[in-house]
Protein backbone atom coordinates (compact mmCIF):
# COMPACT_ATOMS: atom_id res chain seq x y z
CA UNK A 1 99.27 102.60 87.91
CA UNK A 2 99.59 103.47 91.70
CA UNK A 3 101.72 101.71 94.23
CA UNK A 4 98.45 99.68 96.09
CA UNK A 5 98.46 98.45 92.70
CA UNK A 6 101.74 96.43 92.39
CA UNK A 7 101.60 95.50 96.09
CA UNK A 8 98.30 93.67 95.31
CA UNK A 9 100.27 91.63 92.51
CA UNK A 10 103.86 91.38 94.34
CA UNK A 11 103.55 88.07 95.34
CA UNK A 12 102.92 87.17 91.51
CA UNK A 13 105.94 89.72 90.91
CA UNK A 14 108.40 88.05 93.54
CA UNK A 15 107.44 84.53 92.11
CA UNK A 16 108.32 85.56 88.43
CA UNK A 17 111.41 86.91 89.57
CA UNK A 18 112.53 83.69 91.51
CA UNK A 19 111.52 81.49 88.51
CA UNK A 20 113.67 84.16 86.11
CA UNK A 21 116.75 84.18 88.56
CA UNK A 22 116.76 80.32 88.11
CA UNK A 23 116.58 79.83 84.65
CA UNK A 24 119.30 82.55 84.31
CA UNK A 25 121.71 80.44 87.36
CA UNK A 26 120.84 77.15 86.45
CA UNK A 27 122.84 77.03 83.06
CA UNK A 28 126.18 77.90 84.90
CA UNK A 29 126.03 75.25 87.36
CA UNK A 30 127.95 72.19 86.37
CA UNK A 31 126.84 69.77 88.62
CA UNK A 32 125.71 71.11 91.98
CA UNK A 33 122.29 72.35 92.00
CA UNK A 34 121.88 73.31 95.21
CA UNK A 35 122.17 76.63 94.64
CA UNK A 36 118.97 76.47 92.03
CA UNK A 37 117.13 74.54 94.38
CA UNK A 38 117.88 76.81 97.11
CA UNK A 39 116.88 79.94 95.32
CA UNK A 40 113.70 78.57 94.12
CA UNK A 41 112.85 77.76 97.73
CA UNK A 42 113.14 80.77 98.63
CA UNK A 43 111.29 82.63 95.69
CA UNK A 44 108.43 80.43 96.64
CA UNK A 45 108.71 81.07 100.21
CA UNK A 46 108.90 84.99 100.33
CA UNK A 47 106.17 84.82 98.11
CA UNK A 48 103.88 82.80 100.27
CA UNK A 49 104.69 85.04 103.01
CA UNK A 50 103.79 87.99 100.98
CA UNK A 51 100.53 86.80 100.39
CA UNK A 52 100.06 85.27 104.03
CA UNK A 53 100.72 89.41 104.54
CA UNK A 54 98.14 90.71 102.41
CA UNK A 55 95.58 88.12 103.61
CA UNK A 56 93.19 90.25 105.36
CA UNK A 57 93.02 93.15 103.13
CA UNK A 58 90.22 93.56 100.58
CA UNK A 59 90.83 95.29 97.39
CA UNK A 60 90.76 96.07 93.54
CA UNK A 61 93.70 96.50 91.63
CA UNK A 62 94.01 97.34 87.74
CA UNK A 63 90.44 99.35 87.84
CA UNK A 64 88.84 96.08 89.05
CA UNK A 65 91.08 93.49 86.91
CA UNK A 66 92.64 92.12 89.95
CA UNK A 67 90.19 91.84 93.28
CA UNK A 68 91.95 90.89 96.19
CA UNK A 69 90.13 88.98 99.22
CA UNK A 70 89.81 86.21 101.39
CA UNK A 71 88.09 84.07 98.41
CA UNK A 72 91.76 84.91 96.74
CA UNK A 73 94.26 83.21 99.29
C-alpha cells in the first residue's frame, strides 16, 4: 500500500472519521447538540472538498480495486 493509494480513498477516510467522532461525542451531550451537528458538518464538508480536489486526476488505487475519474465525482 503506497501513499497515492490512501489519498485516492481519503475522502472516504475523512468521512468515516467524522461519522466515528460523532457517535463517540454525541453520548456526552446532554441536551445541546450543536456541537454533533457542527462536527458532522464539517466531516462532510472537508470531505467534499477533498474530492472537489482530486477531481481532475485519473487513477487506480488497490491494483485496480478503486479507479478514480471524472465518471467517479
Amino acid at each position: 500500500m503506497e501513499w497515492p493509494d490512501i489519498t485516492s480513498i481519503l475522502p472516504e477516510v475523512i468521512l468515516a472519521v467524522a461519522a466515528l467522532l460523532v457517535l463517540l461525542v454525541e453520548p456526552f451531550l446532554k441536551k445541546d447538540k450543536t456541537a454533533v451537528i457542527a462536527l458532522a458538518l464539517i466531516g462532510l464538508l472537508a470531505s467534499a472538498v477533498v474530492a472537489v480536489a482530486l477531481g481532475g486526476n485519473s487513477r487506480a488505487a488497490f491494483s485496480g480495486t478503486i479507479v478514480l475519474n471524472s465518471y467517479a465525482l
